[in-house]
Protein backbone atom coordinates (compact mmCIF):
# COMPACT_ATOMS: atom_id res chain seq x y z
CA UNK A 1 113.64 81.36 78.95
CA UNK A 2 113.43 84.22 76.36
CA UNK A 3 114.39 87.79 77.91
CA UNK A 4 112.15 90.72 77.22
CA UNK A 5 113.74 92.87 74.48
CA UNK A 6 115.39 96.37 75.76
CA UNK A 7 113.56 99.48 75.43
CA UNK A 8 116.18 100.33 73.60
CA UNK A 9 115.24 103.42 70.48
CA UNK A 10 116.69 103.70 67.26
CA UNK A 11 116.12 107.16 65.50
CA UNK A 12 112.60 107.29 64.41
CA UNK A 13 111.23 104.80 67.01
CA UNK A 14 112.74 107.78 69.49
CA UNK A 15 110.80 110.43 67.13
CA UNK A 16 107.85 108.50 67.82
CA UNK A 17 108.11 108.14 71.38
CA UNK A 18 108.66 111.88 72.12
CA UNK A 19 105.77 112.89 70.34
CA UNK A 20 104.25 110.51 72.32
CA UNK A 21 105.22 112.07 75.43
CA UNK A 22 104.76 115.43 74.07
CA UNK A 23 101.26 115.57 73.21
CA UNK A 24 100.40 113.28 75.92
CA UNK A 25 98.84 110.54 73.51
CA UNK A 26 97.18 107.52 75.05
CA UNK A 27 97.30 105.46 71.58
CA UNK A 28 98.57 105.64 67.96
CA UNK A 29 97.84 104.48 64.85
CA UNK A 30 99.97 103.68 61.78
CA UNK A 31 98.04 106.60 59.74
CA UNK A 32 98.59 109.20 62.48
CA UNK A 33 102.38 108.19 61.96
CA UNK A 34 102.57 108.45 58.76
CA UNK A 35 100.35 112.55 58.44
CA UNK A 36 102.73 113.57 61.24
CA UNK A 37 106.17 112.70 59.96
CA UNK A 38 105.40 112.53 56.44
CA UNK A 39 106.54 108.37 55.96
CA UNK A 40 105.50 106.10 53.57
CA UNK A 41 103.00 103.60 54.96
CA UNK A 42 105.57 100.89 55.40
CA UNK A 43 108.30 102.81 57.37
CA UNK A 44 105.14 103.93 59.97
CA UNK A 45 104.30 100.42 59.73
CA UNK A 46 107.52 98.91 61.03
CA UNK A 47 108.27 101.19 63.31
CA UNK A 48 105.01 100.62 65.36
CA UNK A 49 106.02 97.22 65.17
CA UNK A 50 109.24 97.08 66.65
CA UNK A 51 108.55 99.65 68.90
CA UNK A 52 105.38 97.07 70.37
CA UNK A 53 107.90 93.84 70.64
CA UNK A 54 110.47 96.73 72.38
CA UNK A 55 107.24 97.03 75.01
CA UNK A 56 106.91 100.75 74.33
CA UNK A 57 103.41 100.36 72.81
CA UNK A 58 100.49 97.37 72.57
CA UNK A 59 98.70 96.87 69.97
CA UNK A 60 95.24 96.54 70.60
CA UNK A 61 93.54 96.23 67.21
CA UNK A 62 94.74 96.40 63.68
CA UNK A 63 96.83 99.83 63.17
CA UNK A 64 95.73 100.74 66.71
CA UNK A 65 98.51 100.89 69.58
CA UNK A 66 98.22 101.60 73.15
CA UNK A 67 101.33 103.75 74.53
CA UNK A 68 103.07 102.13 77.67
CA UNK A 69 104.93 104.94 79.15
CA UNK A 70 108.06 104.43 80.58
CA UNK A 71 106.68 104.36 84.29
CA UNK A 72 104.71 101.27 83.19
CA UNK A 73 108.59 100.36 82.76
CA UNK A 74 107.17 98.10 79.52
CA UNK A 75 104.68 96.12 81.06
CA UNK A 76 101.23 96.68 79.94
CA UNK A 77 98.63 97.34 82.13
CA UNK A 78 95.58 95.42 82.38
CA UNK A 79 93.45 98.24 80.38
CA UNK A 80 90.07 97.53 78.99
CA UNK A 81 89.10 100.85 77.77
CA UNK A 82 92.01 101.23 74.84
CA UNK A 83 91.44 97.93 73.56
CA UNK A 84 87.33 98.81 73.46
CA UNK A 85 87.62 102.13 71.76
CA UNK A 86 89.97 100.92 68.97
CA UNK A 87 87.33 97.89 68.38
CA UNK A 88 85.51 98.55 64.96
CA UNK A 89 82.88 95.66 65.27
CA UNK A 90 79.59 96.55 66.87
CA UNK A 91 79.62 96.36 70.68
CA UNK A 92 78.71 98.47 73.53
CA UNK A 93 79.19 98.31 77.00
CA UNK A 94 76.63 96.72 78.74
CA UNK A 95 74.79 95.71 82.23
CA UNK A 96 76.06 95.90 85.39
CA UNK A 97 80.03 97.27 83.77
CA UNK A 98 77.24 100.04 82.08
CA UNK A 99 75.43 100.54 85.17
CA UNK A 100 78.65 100.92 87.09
CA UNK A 101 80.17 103.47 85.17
CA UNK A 102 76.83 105.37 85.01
CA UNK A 103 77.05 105.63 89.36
CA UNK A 104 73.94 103.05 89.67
CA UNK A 105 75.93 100.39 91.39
CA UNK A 106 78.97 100.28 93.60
CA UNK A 107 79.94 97.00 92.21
CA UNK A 108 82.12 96.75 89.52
CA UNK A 109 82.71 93.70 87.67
CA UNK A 110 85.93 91.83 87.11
CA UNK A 111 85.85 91.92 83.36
CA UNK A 112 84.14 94.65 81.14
CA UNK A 113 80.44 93.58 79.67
CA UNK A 114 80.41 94.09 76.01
CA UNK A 115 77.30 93.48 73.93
CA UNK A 116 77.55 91.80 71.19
CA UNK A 117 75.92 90.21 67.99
CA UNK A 118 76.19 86.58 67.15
CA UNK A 119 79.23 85.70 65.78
CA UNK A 120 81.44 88.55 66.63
CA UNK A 121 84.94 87.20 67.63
CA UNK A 122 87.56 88.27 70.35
CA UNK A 123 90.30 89.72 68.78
CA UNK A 124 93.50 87.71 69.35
CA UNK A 125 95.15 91.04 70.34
CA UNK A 126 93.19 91.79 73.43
CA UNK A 127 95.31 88.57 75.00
CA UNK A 128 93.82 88.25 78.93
CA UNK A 129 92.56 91.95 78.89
CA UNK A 130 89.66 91.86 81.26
CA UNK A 131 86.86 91.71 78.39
CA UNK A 132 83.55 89.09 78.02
CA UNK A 133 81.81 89.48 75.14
CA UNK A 134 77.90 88.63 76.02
CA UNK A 135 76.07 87.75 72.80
CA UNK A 136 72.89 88.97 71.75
CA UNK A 137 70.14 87.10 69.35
CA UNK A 138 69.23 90.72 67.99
CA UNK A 139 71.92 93.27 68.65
CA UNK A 140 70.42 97.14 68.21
CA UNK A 141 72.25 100.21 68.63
CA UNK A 142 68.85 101.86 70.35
CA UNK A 143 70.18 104.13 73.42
CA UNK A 144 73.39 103.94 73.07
CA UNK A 145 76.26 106.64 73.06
CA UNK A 146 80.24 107.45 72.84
CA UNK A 147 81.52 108.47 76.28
CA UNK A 148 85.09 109.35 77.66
CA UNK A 149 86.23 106.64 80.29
CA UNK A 150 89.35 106.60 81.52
CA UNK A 151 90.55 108.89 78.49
CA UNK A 152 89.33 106.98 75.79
CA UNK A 153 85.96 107.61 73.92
CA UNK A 154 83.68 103.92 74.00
CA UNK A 155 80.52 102.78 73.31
CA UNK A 156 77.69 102.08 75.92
CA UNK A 157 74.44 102.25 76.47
CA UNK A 158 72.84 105.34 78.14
CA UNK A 159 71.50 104.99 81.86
CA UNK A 160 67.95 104.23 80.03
CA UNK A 161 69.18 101.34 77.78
CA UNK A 162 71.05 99.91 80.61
CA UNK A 163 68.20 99.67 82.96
CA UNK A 164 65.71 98.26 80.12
CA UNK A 165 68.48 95.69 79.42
CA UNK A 166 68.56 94.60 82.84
CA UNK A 167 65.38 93.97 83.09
CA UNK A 168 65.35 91.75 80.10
CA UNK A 169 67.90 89.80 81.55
CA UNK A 170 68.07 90.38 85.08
CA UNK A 171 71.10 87.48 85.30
CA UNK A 172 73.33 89.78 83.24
CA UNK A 173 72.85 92.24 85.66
CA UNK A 174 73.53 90.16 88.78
CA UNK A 175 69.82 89.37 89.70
CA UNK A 176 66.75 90.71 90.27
CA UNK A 177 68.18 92.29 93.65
CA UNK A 178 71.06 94.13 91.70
CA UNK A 179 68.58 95.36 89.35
CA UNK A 180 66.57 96.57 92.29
CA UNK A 181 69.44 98.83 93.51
CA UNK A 182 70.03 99.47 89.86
CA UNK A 183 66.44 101.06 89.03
CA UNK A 184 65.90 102.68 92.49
CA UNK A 185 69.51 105.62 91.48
CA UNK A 186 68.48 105.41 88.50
CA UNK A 187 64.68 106.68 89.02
CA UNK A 188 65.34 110.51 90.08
CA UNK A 189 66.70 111.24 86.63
CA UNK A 190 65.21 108.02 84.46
CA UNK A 191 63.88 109.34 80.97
CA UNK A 192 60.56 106.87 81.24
CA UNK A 193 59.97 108.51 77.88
CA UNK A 194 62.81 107.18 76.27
CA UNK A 195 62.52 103.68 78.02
CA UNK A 196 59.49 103.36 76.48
CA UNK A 197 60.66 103.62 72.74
CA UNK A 198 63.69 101.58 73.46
CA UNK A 199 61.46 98.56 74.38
CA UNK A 200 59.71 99.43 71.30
CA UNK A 201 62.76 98.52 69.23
CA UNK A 202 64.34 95.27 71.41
CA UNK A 203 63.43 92.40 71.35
CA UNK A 204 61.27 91.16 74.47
CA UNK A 205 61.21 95.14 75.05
CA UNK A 206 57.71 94.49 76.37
CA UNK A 207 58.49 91.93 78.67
CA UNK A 208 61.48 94.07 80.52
CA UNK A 209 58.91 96.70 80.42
CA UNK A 210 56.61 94.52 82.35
CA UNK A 211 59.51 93.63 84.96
CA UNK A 212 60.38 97.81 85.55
CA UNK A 213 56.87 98.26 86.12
CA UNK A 214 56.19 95.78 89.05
CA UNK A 215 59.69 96.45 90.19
CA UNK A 216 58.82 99.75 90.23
CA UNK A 217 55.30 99.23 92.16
CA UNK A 218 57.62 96.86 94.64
CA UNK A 219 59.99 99.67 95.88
CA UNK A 220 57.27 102.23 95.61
CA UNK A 221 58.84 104.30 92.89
CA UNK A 222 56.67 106.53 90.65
CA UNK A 223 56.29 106.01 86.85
CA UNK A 224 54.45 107.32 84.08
CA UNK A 225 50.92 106.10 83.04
CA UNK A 226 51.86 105.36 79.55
CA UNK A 227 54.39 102.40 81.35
CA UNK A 228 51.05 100.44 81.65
CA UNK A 229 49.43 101.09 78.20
CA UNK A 230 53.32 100.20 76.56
CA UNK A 231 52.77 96.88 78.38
CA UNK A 232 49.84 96.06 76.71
CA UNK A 233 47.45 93.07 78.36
CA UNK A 234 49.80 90.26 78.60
CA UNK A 235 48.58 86.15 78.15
CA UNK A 236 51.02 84.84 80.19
CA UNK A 237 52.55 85.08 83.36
CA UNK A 238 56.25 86.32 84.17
CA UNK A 239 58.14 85.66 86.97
CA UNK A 240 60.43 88.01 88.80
CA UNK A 241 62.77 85.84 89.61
CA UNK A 242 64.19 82.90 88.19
CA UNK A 243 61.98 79.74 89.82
CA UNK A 244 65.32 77.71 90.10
CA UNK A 245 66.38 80.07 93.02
CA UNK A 246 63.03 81.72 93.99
CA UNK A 247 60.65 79.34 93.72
CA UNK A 248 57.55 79.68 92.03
CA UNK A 249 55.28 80.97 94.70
CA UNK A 250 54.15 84.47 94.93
CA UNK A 251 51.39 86.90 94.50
CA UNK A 252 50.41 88.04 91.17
CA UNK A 253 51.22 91.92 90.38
CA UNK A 254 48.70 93.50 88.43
CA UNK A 255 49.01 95.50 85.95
CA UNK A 256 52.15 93.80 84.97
CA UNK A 257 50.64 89.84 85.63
CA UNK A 258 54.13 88.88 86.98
CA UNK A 259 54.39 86.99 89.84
CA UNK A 260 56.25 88.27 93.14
CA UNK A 261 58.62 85.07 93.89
CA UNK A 262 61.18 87.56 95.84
CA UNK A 263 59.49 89.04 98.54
CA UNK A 264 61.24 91.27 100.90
CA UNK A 265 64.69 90.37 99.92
CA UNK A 266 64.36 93.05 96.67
CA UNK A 267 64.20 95.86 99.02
CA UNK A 268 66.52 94.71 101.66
CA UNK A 269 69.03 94.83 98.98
CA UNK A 270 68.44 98.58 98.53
CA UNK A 271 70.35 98.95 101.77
CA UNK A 272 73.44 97.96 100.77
């Protein structure tokens, strides 16, 4: 069995760490190294390295290191957030991890929702960091913003975006019921207005449009007028819930033509 190497410094992985400590810096990269102390690439380069397999930083992406402090006593903790806001590809944070960090639910997911487009891969340096990428057939950067979590600045979707995406698909969200308690704190300071061009721009935009609305009649919640003329006169029917859990029995909700397969159980979850 291999033993961990000693945080042991030699003289410029020591001039590293200090500034570390000094300026209080959650993560690093390889350029920062080399404007502060005036190296060539290569030196900043190796000295990152060693000082990650020495357990004094992670790397988290490519040039990008997270700093493990020496009351972490090497071992890195299971942080999200770093390894999200070094992440160049095009994500966001998503659903119910969105919805969480924006106060609308008190239930926060094991692993970190990030959005995704097709064929974006998990980096191999994230290792068993609490991340699940959730893909999505037409990724758009509509409502979403940079915010400070935990320190570090990531990408997710305002409290507007996150709602609308919910009621796309509700089973990202953890149900129709989550979504429920998800609309009903978000509602005293939803921007309808801006709802309404999101689901301009998304894909099925109209049809989570047409879910807010009758969710919105359900739990008695105002909205604005123009919800109804941005769902247009839909063909078909939609369901509230999925049918596999829910059956498919239920009233039909008008304007909206989606069918009320829940029942009281939507606003018995607004208790919890």
């Amino acid at each position: 069995m291999s033993e961990t190497p000693a945080r042991t410094l030699g003289v410029r992985q020591a001039e590293v760490v200090g500034w570390l400590e000094a300026e209080r810096r959650r993560s690093i990269t390889s350029r920062e190294v080399v404007d502060h102390f005036a190296w060539a690439e290569p030196a900043a380069s190796n000295v990152l390295s060693d000082l990650a397999k020495k357990h004094w930083l992670r790397r988290v992406a490519r040039g990008v290191y997270e700093f493990l402090p020496a009351e972490t006593g090497g071992f890195p903790v299971d942080d999200p957030w770093p390894a999200l806001a070094g992440w160049k590809a095009k994500h966001y944070v998503a659903f119910r991890s969105a919805a969480y960090q924006h106060g609308l639910t008190p239930d926060r997911p094991g692993r970190v929702q990030a959005a995704v487009p097709l064929g974006v891969h998990r980096p191999r340096a994230w290792g068993s960091t609490p991340i699940v990428l959730l893909y999505q057939r037409e990724y758009s950067d509509v409502g979403l913003r940079v915010e400070a979590i935990a320190g570090w600045q990531v990408r997710i979707s305002d409290p507007e975006r996150t709602v609308l995406d919910g009621a796309i698909q509700p089973k990202r969200m953890g149900g129709i019921p989550e979504l429920a308690r998800v609309l009903a704190r978000a509602h005293p300071n939803l921007d309808w207005p801006a709802v309404l061009v999101y689901a301009t721009k998304l894909r099925r935009g109209r049809t989570g449009l047409r879910r807010l609305g009758a969710m919105a009649d359900l739990l008695e919640l105002t909205h604005p007028q123009e919800l109804e003329a941005g769902v247009g006169h839909p063909s078909s029917r939609l369901y509230l819930g999925e049918t596999a859990i829910y059956g498919a029995a239920g009233p039909v909700l008008k304007p909206w033509k989606v069918v009320d397969n829940i029942g009281s159980r939507i606003r018995g979850e607004l208790s919890r």
